[in-house]
PDB file of N, CA and C in Angstrom:
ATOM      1  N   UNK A   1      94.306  85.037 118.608  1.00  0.00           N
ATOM      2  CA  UNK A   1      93.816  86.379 118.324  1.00  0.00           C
ATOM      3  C   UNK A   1      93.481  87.061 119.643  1.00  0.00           C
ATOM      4  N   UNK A   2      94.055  88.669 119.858  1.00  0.00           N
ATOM      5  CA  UNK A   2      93.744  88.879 120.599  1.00  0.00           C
ATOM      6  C   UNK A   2      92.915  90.117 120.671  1.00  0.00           C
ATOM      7  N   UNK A   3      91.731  90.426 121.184  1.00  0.00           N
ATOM      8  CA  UNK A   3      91.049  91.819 120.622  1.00  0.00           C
ATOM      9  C   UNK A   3      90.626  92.473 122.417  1.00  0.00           C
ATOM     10  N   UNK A   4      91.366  93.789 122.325  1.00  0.00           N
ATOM     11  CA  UNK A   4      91.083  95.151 123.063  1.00  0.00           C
ATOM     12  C   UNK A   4      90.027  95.344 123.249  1.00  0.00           C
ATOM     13  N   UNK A   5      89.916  95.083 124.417  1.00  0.00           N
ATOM     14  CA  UNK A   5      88.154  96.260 124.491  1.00  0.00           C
ATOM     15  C   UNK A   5      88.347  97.864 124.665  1.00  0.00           C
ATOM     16  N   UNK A   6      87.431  98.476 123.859  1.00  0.00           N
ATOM     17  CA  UNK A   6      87.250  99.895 123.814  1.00  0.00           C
ATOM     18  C   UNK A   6      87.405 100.610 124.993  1.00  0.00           C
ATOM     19  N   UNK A   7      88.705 101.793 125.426  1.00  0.00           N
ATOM     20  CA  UNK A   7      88.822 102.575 126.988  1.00  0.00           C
ATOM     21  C   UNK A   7      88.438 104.005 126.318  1.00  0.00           C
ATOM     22  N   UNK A   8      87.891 104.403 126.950  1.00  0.00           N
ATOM     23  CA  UNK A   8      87.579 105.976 126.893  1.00  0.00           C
ATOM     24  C   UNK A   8      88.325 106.605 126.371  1.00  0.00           C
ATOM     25  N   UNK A   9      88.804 107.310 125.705  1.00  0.00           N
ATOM     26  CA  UNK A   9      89.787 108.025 124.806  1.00  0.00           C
ATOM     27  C   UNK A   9      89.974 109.550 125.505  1.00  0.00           C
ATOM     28  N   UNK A  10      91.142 110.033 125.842  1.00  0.00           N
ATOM     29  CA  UNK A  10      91.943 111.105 126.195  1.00  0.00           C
ATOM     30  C   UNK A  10      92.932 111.845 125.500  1.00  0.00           C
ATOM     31  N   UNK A  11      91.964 112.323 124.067  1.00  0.00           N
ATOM     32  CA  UNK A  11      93.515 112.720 123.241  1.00  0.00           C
ATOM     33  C   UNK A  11      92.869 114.342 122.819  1.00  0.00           C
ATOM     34  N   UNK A  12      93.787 114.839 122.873  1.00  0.00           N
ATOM     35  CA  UNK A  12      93.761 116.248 122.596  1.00  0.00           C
ATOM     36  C   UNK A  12      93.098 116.839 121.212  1.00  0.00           C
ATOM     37  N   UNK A  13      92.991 115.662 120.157  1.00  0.00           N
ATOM     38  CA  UNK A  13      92.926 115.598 118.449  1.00  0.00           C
ATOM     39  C   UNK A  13      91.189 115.315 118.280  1.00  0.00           C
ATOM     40  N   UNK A  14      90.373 114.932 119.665  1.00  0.00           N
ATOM     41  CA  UNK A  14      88.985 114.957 119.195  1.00  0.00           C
ATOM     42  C   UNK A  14      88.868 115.768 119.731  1.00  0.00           C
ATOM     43  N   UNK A  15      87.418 116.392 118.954  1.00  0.00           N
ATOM     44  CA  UNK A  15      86.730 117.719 118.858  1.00  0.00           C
ATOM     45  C   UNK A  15      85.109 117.174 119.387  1.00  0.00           C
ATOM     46  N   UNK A  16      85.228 116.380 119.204  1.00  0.00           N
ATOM     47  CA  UNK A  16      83.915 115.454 119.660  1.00  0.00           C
ATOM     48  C   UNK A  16      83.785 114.581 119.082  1.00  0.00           C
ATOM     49  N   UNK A  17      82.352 113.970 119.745  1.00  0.00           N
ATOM     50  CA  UNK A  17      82.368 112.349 119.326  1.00  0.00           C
ATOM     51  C   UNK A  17      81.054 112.156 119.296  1.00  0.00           C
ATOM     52  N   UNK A  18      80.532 111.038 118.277  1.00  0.00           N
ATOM     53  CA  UNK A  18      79.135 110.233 118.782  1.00  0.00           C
ATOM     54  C   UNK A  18      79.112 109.415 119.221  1.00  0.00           C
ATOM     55  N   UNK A  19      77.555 109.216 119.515  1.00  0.00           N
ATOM     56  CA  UNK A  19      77.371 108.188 120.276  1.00  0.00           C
ATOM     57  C   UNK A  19      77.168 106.360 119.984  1.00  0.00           C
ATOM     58  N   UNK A  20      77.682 105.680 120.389  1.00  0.00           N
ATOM     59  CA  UNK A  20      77.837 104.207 119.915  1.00  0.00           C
ATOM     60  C   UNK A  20      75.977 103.779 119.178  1.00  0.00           C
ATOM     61  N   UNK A  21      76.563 103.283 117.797  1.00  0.00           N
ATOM     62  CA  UNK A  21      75.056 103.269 116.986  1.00  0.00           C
ATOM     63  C   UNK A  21      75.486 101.889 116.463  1.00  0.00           C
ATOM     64  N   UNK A  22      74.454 101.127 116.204  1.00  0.00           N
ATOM     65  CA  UNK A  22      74.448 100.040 115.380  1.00  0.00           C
ATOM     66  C   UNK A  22      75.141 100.259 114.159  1.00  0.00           C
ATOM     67  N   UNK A  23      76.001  99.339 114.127  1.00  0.00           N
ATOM     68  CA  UNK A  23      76.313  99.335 112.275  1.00  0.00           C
ATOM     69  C   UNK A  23      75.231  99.784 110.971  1.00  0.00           C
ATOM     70  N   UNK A  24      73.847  99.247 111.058  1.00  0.00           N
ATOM     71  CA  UNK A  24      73.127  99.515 110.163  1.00  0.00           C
ATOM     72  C   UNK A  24      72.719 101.246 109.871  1.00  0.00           C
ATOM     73  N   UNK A  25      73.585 101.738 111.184  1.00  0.00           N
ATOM     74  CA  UNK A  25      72.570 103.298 111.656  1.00  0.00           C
ATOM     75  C   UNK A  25      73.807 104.103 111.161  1.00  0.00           C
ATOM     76  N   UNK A  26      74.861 103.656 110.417  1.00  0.00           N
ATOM     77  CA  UNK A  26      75.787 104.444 110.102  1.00  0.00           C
ATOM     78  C   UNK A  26      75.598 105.902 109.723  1.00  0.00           C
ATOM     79  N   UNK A  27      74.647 106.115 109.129  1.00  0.00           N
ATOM     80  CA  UNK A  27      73.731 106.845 108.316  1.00  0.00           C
ATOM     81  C   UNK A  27      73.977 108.121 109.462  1.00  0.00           C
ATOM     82  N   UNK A  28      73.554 108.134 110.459  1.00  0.00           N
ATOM     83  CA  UNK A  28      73.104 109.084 111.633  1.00  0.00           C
ATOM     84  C   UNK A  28      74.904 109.670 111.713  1.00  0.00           C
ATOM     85  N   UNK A  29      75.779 109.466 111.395  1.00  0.00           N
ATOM     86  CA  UNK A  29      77.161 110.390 111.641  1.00  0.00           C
ATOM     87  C   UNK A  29      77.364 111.079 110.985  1.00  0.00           C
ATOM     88  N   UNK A  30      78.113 111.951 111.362  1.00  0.00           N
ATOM     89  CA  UNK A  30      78.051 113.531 111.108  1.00  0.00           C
ATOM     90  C   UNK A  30      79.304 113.426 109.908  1.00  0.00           C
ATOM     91  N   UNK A  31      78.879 113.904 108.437  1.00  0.00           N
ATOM     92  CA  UNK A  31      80.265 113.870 108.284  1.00  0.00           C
ATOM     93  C   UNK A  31      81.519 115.086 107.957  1.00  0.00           C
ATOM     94  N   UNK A  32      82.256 114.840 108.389  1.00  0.00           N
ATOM     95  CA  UNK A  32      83.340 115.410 109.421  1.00  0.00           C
ATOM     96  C   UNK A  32      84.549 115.031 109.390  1.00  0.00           C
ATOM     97  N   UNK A  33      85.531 115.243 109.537  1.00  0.00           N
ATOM     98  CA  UNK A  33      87.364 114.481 109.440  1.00  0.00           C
ATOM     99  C   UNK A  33      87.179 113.822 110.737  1.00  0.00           C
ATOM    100  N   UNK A  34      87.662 112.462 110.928  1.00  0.00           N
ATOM    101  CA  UNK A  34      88.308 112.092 112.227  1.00  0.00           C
ATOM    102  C   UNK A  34      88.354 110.561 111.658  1.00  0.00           C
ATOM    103  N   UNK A  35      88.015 109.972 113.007  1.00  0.00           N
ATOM    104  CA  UNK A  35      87.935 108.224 112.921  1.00  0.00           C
ATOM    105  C   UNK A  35      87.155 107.392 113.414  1.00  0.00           C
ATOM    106  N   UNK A  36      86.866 106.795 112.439  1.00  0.00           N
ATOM    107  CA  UNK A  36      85.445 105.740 113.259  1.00  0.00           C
ATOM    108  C   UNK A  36      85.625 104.606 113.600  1.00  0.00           C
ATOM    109  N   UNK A  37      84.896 103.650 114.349  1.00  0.00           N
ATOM    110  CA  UNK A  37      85.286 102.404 115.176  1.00  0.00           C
ATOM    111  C   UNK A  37      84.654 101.555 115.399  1.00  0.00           C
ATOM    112  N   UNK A  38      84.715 100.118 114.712  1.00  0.00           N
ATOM    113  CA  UNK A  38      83.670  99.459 114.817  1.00  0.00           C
ATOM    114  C   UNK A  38      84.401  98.263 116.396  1.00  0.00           C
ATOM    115  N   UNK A  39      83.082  98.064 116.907  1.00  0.00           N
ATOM    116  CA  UNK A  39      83.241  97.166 118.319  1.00  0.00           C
ATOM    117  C   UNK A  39      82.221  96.149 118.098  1.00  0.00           C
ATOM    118  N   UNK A  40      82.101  95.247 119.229  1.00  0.00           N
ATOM    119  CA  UNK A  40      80.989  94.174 119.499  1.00  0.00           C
ATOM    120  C   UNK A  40      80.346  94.541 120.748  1.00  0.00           C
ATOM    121  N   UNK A  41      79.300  93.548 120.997  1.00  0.00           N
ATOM    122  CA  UNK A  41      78.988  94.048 121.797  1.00  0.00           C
ATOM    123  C   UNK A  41      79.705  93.623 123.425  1.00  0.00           C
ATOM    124  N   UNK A  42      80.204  93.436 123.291  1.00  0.00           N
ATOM    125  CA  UNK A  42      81.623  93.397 124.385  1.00  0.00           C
ATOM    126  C   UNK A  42      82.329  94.378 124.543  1.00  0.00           C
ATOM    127  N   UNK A  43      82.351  95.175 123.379  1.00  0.00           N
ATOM    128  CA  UNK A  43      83.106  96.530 123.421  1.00  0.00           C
ATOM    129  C   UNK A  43      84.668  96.264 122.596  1.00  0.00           C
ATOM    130  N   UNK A  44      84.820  95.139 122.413  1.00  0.00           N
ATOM    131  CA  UNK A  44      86.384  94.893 121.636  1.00  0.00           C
ATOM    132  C   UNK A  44      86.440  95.251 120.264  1.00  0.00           C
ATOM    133  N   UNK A  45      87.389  95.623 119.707  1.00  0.00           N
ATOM    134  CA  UNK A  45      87.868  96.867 119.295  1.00  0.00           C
ATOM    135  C   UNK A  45      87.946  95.657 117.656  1.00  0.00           C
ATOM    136  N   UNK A  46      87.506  96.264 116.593  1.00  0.00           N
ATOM    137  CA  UNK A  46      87.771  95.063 115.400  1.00  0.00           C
ATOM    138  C   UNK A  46      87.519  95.837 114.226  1.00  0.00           C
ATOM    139  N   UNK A  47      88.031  97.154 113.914  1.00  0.00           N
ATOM    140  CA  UNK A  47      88.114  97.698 113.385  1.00  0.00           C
ATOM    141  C   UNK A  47      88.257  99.802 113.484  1.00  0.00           C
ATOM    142  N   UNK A  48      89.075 100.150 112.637  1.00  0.00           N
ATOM    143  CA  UNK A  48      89.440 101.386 113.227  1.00  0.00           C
ATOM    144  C   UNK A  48      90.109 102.167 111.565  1.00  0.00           C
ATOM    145  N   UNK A  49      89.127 103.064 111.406  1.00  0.00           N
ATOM    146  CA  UNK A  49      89.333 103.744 109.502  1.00  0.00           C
ATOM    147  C   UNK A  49      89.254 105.330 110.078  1.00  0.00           C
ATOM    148  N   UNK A  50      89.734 105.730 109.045  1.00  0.00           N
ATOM    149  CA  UNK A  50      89.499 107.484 109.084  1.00  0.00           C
ATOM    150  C   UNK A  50      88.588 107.823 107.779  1.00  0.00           C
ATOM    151  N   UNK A  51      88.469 109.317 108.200  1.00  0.00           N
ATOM    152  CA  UNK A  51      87.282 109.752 107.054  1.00  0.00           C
ATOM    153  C   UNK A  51      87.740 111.407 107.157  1.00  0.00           C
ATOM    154  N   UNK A  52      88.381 111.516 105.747  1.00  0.00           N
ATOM    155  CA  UNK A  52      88.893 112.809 105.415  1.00  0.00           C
ATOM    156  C   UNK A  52      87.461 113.637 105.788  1.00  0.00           C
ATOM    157  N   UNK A  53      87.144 115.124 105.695  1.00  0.00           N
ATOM    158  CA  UNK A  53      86.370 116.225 105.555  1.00  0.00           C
ATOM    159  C   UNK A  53      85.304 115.731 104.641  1.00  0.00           C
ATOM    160  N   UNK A  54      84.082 115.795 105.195  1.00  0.00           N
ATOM    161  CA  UNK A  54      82.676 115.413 104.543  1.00  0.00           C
ATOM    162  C   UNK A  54      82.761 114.146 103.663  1.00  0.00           C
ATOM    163  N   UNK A  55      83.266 113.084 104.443  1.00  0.00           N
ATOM    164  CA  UNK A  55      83.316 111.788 103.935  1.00  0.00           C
ATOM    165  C   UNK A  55      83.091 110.542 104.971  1.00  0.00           C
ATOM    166  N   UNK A  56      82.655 110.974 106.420  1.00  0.00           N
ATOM    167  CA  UNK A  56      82.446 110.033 107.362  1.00  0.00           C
ATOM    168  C   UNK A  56      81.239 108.814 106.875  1.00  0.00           C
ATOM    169  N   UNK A  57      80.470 109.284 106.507  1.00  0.00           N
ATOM    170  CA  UNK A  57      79.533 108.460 105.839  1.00  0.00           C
ATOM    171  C   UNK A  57      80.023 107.379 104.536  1.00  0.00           C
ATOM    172  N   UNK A  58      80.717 107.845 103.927  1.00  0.00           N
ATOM    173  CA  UNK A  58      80.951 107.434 102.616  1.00  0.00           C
ATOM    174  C   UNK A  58      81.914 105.837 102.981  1.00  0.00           C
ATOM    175  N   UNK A  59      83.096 106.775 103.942  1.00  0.00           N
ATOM    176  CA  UNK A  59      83.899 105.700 104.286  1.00  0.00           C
ATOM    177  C   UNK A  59      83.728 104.531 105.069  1.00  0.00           C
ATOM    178  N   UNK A  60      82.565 104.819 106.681  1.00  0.00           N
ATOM    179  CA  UNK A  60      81.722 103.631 106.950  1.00  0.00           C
ATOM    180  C   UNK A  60      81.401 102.609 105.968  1.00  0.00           C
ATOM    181  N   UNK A  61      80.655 103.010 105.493  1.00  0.00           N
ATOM    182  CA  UNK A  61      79.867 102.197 104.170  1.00  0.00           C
ATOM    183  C   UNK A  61      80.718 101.681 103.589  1.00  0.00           C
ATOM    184  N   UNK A  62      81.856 102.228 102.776  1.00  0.00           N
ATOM    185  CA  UNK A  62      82.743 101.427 102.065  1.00  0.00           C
ATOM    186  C   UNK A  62      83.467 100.803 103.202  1.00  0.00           C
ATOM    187  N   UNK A  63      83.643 100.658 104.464  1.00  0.00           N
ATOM    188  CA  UNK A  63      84.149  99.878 105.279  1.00  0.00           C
ATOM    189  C   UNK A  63      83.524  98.935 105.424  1.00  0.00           C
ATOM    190  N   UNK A  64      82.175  98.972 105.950  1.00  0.00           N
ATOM    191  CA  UNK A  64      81.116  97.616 105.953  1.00  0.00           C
ATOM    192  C   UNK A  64      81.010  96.972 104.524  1.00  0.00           C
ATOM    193  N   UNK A  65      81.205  97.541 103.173  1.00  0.00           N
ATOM    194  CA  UNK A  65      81.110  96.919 102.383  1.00  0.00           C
ATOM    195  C   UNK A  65      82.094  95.786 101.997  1.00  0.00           C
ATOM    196  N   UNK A  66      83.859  96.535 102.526  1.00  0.00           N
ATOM    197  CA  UNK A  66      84.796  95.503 102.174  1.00  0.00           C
ATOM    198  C   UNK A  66      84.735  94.750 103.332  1.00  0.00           C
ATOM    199  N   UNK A  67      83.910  94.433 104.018  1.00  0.00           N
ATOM    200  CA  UNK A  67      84.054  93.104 105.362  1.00  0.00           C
ATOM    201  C   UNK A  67      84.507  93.865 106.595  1.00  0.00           C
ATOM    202  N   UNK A  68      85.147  94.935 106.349  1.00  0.00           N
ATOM    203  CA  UNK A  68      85.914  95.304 108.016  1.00  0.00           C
ATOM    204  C   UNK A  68      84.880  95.386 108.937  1.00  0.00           C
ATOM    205  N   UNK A  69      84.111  95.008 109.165  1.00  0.00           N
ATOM    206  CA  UNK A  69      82.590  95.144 110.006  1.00  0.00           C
ATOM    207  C   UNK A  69      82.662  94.094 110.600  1.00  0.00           C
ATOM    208  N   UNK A  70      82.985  92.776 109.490  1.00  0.00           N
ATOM    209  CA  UNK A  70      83.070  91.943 110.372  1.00  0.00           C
ATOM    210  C   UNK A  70      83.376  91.227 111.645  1.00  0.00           C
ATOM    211  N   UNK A  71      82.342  90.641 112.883  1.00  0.00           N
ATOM    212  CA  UNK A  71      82.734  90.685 113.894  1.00  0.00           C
ATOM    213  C   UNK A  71      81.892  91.743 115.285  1.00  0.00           C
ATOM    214  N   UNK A  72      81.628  92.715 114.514  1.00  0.00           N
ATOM    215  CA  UNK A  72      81.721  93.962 115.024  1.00  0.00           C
ATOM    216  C   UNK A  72      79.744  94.472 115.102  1.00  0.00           C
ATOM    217  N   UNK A  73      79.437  95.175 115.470  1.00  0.00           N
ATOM    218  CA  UNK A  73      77.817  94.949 115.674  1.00  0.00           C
ATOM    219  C   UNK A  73      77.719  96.758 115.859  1.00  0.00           C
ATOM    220  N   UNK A  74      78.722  97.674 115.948  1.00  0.00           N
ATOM    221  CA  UNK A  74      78.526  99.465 116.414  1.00  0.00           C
ATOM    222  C   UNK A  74      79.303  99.918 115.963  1.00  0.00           C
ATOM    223  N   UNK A  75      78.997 101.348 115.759  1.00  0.00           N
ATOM    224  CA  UNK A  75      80.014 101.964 115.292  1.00  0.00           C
ATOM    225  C   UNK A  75      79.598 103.152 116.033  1.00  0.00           C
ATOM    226  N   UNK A  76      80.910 104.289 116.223  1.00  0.00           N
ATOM    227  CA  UNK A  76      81.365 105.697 116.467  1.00  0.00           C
ATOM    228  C   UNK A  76      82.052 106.312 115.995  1.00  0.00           C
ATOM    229  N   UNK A  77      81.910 107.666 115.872  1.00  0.00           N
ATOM    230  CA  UNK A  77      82.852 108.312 115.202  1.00  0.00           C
ATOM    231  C   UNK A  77      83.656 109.628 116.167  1.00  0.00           C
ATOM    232  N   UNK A  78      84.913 109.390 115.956  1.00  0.00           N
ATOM    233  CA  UNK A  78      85.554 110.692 116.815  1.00  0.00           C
ATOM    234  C   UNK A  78      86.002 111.435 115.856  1.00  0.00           C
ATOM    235  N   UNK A  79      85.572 113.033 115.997  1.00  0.00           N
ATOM    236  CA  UNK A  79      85.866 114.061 114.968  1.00  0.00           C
ATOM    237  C   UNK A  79      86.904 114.621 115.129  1.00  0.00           C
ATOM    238  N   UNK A  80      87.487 115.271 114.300  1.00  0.00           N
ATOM    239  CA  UNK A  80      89.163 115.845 114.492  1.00  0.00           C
ATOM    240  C   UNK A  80      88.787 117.144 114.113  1.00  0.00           C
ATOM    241  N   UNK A  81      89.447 118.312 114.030  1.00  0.00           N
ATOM    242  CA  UNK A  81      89.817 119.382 112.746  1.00  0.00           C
ATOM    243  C   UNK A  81      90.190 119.415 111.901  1.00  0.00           C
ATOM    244  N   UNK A  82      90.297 118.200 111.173  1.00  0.00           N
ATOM    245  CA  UNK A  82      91.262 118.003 109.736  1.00  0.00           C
ATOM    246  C   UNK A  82      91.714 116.826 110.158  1.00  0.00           C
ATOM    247  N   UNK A  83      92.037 116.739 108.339  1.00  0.00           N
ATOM    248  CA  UNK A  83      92.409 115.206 107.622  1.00  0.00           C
ATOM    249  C   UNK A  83      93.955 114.593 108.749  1.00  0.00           C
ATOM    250  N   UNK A  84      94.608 116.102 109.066  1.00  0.00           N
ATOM    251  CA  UNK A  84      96.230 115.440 109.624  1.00  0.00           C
ATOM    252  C   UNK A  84      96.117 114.523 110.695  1.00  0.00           C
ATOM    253  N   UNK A  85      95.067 115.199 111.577  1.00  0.00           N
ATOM    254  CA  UNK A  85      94.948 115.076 112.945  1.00  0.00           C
ATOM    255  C   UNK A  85      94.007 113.777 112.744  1.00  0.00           C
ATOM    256  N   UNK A  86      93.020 113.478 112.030  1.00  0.00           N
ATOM    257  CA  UNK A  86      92.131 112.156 111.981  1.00  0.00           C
ATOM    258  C   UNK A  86      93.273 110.680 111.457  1.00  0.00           C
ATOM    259  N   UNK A  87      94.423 111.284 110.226  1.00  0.00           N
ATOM    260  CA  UNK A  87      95.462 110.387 110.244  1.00  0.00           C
ATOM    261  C   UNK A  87      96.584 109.832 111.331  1.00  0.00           C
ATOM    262  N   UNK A  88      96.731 110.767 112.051  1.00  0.00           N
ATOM    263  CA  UNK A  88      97.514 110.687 113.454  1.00  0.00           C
ATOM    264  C   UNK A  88      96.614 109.776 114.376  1.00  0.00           C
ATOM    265  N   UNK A  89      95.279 110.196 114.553  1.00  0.00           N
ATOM    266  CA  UNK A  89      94.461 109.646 115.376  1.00  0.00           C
ATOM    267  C   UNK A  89      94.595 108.125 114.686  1.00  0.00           C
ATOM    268  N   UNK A  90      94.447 107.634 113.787  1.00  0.00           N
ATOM    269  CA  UNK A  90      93.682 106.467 113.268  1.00  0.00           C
ATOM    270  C   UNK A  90      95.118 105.270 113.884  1.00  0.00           C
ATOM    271  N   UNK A  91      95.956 106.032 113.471  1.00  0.00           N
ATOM    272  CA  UNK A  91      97.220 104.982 113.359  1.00  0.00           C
ATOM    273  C   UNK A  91      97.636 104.980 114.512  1.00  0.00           C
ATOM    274  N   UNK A  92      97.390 106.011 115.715  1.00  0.00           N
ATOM    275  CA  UNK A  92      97.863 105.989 117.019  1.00  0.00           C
ATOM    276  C   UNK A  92      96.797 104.650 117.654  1.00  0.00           C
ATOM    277  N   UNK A  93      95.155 104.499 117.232  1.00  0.00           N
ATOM    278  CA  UNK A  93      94.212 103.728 117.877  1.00  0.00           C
ATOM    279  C   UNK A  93      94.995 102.249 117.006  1.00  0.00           C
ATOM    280  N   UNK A  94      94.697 102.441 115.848  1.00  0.00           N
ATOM    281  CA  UNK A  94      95.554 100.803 115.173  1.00  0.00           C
ATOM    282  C   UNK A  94      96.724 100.225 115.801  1.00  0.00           C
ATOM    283  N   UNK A  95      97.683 101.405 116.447  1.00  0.00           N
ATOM    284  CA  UNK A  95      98.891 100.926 117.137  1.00  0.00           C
ATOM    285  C   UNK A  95      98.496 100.167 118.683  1.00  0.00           C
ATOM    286  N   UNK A  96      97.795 100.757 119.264  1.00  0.00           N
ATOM    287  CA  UNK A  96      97.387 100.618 120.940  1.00  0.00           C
ATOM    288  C   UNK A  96      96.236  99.331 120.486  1.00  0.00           C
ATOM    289  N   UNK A  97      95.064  99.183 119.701  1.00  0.00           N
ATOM    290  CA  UNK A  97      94.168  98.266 119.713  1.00  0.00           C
ATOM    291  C   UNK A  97      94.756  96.601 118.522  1.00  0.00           C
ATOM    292  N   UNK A  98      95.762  97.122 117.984  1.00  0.00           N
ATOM    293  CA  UNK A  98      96.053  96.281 116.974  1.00  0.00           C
ATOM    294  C   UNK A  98      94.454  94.814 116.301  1.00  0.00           C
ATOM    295  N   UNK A  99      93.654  96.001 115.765  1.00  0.00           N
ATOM    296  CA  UNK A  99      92.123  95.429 115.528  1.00  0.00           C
ATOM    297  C   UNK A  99      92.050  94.408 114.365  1.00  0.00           C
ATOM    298  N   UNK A 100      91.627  93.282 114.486  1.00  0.00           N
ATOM    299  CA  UNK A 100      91.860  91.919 113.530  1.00  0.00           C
ATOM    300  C   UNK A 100      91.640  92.909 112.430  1.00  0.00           C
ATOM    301  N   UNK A 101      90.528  93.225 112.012  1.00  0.00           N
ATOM    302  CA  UNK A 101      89.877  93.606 110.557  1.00  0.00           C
ATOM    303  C   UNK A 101      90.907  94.665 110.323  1.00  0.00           C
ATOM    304  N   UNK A 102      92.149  95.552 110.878  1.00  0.00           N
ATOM    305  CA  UNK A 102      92.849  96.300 110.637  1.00  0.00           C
ATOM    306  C   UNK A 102      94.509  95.592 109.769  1.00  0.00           C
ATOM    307  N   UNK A 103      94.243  93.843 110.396  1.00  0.00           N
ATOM    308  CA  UNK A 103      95.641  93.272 109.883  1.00  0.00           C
ATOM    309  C   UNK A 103      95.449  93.069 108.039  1.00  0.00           C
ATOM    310  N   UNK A 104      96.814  93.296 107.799  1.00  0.00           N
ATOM    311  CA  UNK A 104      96.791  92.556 106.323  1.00  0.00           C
ATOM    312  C   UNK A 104      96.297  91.487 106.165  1.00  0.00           C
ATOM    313  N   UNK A 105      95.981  90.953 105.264  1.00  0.00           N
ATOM    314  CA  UNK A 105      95.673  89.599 104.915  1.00  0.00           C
ATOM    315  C   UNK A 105      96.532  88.707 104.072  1.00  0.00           C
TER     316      UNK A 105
END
């Protein structure tokens, strides 16, 4: 297994971002279209979901609920302008980080 550590992101599709919060603090993100990201505290990359328009919250949660957390100890969220641009984003970070909790099972 091999897991990415988190590089600063340079893409034209965030609008902004928060700041790295404990998993439990999910609560504190804005919700918003884009993609959120769970890491360790190493910074390696072990999970990576999107969250259509006023659903960033919802989808964390149901992420930590089905296990994709696992591993992982923070989360962030990068905001988009819409659902297109948070789908582009998600699958461009899944392609470059290829994040365990992102593989099939």
């Amino acid at each position: 297994m091999i897991v990415m550590k988190w590089e600063t992101l340079d893409d034209d599709s965030v609008v902004d971002s928060s700041k790295w919060l404990p998993l439990a603090e999910y609560k504190q993100l804005r919700s918003r279209s884009g993609v959120y990201v769970f890491i360790d505290s190493s910074s390696e990359v072990w999970y990576v979901g999107k969250a259509s328009a006023g659903r960033m919250v919802e989808e964390v949660k149901s992420a930590i609920d089905r296990g994709k957390g696992k591993g992982a100890n923070q989360v962030a969220a990068l905001y988009t302008n819409g659902d297109e641009a948070a789908k582009t984003l998600e699958s461009k970070l899944i392609d470059h980080y290829q994040p365990e909790n992102n593989k099939q099972k």
